[in-house]
Protein backbone atom coordinates (compact mmCIF):
# COMPACT_ATOMS: atom_id res chain seq x y z
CA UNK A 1 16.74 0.98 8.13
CA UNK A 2 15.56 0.25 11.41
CA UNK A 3 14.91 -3.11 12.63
CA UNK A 4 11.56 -2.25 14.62
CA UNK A 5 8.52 -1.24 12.36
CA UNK A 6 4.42 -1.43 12.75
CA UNK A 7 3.11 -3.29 16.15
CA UNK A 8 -0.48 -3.80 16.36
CA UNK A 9 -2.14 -4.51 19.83
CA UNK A 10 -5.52 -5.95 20.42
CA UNK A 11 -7.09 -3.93 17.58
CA UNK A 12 -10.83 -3.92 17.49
CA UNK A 13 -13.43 -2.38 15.00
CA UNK A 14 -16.60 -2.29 13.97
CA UNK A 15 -19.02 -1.21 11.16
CA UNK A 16 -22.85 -0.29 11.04
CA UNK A 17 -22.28 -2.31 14.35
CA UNK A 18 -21.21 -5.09 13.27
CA UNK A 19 -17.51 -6.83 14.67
CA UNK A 20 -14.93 -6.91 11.79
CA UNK A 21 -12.70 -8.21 14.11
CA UNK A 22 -11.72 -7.92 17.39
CA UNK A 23 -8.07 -8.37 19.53
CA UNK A 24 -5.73 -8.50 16.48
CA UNK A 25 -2.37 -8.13 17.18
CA UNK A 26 0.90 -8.66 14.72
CA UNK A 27 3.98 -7.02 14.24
CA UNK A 28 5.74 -6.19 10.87
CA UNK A 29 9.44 -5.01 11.04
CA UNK A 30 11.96 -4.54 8.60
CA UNK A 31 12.57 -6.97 5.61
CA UNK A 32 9.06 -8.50 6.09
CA UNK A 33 6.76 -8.82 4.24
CA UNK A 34 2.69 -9.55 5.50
CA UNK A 35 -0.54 -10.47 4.14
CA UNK A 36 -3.92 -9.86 4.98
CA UNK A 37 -6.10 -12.33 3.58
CA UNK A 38 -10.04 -13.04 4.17
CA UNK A 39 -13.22 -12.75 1.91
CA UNK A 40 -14.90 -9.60 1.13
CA UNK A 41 -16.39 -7.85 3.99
CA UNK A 42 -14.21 -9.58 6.19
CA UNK A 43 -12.69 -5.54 7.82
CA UNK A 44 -9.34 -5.74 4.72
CA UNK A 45 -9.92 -2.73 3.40
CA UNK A 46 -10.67 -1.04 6.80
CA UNK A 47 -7.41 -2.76 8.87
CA UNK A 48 -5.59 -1.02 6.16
CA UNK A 49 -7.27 2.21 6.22
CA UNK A 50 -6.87 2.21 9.78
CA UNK A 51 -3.04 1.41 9.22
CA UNK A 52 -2.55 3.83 6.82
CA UNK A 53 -4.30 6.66 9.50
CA UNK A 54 -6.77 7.44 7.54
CA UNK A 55 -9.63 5.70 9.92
CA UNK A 56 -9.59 6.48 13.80
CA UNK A 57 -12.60 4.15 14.23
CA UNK A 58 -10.90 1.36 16.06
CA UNK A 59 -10.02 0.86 19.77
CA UNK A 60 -6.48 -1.04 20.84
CA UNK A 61 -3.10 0.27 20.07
CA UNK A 62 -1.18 0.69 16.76
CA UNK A 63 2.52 1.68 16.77
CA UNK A 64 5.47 2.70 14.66
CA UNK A 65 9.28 2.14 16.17
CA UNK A 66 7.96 1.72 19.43
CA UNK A 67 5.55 4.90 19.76
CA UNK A 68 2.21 5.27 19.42
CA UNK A 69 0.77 6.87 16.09
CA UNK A 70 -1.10 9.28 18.02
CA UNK A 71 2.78 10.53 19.22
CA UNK A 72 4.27 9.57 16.72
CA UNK A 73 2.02 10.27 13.64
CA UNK A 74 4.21 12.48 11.13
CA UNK A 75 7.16 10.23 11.46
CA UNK A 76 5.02 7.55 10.41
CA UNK A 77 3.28 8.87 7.46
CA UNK A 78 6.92 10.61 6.52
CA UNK A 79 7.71 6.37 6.04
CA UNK A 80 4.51 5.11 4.75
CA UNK A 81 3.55 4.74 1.06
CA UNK A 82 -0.30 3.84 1.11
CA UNK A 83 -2.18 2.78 -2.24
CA UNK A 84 -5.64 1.71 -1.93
CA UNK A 85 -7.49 -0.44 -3.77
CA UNK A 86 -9.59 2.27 -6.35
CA UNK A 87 -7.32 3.86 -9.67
CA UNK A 88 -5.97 6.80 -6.96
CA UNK A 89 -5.39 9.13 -9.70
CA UNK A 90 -6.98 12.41 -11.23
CA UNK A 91 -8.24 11.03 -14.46
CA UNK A 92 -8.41 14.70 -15.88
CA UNK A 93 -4.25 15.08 -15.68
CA UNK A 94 -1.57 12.69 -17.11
CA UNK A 95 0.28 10.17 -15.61
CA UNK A 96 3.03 12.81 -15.16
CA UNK A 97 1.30 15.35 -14.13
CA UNK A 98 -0.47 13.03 -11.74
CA UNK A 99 3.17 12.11 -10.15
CA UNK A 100 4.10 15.49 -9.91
CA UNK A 101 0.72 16.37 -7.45
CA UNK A 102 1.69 13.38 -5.48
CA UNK A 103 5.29 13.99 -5.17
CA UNK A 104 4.01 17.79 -3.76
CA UNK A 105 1.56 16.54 -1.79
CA UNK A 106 3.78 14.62 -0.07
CA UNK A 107 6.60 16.49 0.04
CA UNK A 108 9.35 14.99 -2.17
CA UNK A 109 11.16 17.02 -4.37
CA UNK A 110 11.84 14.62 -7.58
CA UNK A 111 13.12 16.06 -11.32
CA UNK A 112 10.84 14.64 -14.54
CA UNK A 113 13.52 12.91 -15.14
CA UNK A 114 12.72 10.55 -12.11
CA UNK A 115 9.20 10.37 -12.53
CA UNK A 116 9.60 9.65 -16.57
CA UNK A 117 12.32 6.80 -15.16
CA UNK A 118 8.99 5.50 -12.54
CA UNK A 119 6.52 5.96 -15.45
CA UNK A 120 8.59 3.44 -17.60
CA UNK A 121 9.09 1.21 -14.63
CA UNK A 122 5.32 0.34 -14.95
CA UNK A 123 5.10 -0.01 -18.66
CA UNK A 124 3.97 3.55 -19.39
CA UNK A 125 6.53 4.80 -21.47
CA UNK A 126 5.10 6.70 -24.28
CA UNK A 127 1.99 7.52 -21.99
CA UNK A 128 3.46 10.35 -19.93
CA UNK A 129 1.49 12.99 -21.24
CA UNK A 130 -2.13 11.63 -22.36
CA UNK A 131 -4.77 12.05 -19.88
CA UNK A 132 -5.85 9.32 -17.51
CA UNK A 133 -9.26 9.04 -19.07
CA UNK A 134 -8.08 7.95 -22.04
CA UNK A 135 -6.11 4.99 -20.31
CA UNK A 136 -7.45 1.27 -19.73
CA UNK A 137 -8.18 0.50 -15.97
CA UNK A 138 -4.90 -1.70 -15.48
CA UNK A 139 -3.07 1.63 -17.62
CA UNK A 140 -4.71 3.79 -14.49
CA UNK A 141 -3.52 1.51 -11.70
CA UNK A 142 -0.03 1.55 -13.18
CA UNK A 143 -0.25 5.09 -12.74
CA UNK A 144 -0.74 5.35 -9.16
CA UNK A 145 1.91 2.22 -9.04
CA UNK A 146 4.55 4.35 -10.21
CA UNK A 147 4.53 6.26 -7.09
CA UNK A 148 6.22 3.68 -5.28
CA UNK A 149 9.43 4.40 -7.18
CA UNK A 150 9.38 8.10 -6.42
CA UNK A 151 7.71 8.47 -3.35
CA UNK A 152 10.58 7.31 -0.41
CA UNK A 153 9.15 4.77 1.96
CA UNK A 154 9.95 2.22 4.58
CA UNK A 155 6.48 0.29 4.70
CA UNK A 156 4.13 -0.03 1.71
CA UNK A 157 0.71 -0.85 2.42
CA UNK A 158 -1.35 -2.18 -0.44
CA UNK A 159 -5.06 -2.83 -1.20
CA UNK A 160 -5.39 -5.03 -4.08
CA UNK A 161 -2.45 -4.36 -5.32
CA UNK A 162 -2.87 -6.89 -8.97
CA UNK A 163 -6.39 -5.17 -9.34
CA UNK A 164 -6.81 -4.79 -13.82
CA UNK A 165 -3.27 -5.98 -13.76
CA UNK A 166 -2.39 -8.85 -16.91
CA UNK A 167 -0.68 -11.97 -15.85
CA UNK A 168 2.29 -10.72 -16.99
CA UNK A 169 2.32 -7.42 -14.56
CA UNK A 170 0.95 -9.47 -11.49
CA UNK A 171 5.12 -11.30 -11.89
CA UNK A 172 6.59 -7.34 -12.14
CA UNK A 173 4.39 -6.38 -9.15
CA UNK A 174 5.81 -9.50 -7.18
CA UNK A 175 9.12 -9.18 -8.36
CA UNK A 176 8.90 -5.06 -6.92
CA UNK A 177 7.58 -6.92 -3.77
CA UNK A 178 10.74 -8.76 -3.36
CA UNK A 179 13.01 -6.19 -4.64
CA UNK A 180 11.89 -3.94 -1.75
CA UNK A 181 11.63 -6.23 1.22
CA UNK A 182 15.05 -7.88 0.24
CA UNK A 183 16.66 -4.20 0.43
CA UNK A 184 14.63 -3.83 4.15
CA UNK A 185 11.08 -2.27 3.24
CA UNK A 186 8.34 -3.43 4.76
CA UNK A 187 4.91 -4.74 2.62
CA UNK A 188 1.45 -4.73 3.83
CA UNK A 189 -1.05 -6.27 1.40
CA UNK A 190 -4.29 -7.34 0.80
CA UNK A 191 -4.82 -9.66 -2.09
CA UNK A 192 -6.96 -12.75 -3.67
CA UNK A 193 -4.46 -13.19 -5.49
CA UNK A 194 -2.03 -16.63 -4.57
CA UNK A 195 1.38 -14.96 -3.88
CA UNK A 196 4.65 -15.85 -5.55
CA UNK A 197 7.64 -14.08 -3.84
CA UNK A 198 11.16 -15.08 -3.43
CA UNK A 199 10.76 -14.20 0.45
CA UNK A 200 9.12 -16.42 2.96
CA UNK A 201 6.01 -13.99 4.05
CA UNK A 202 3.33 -14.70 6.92
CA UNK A 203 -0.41 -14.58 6.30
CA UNK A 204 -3.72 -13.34 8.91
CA UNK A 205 -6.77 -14.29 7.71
CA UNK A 206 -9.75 -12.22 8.44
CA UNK A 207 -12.91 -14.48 8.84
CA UNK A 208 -16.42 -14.11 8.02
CA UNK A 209 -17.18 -15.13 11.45
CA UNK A 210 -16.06 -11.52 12.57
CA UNK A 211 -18.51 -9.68 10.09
């Protein structure tokens, strides 16, 4: 992997005109792992939206290896694995199924075999064909958690990743934190939650003051 990853520069945005905060910059490169902490309201959710392109309502500069997303947007998203903070899934199809449409949509060709193998990672063995509706809420966000053991990716960025997750999951979701920043990813999370990773990790806080 490469050494340089996501550089943000004097990042500023606001909603129903209101600052959510204004000249952030950080940088996040390989093996590192970064949270975004604040209380609600505080602009999480929309830094990471805005990471994850899905927002262009921001002024400053965000780029990935050195370029610009704007020139360098495909590349990017080719590396990213985004999950945001709601279940993410179609609650009408199964958890397989559900991998298979996001392994399409973006492009990555992976046997059953691999996504049963991603589906058991997260506890979900024996759950691979039952519709999502008929799952509990942390059974629905284990779903959409499977994808990040199917879906290649250099940088994960998270909303709320432990959202309806027992005690006992929050460790395995920490332990895939470590697991993937030790072998060079990069993490991008937002969480309440008080983080316990074998990795040293850096923390922004968001503040009220900005909303």
């Amino acid at each position: 992997m490469l050494n340089s990853g996501l550089e943000v520069k004097q990042l500023y945005t606001d909603r129903d005109d209101r600052v959510l905060f204004s000249d952030l910059s950080f940088q996040l490169n390989a093996g590192q792992l970064l949270q975004i902490a604040g209380p609600n309201g505080s602009g999480k959710t929309s830094l990471l939206r805005i990471l994850a392109g899905l927002s262009s309502r921001y002024s400053g500069e965000v780029l990935w290896q050195g370029k610009s997303l704007q020139k360098n947007r495909h590349d990017y998203l080719q590396q990213l694995l985004y999950i945001g903070h709601g279940a993410g899934i179609k609650a009408v199809l199964s958890p397989l199924e559900n991998l298979r449409w996001s392994c399409a949509l973006r492009g990555a060709e992976n046997s059953d075999v691999v996504l049963l193998d991603a589906l058991n990672k997260v506890g979900l063995r024996g759950f691979e064909e039952q519709p999502c509706f008929s799952l509990s809420a942390g059974q629905q966000r284990r779903v959409n958690l499977a994808r990040l053991f199917c879906i290649p990716a250099q940088l994960w960025i998270l909303d709320e990743p432990f959202t309806a997750i027992d005690q006992g999951g929050v460790c395995e979701i920490e332990q895939w934190l470590s697991e993937f920043v030790s072998g060079g990813g990069s993490v991008l999370l937002t969480t309440h939650h008080k983080l316990s990773v074998s990795q040293d990790f850096s923390v922004i806080a968001l503040g009220a003051s900005n909303v």
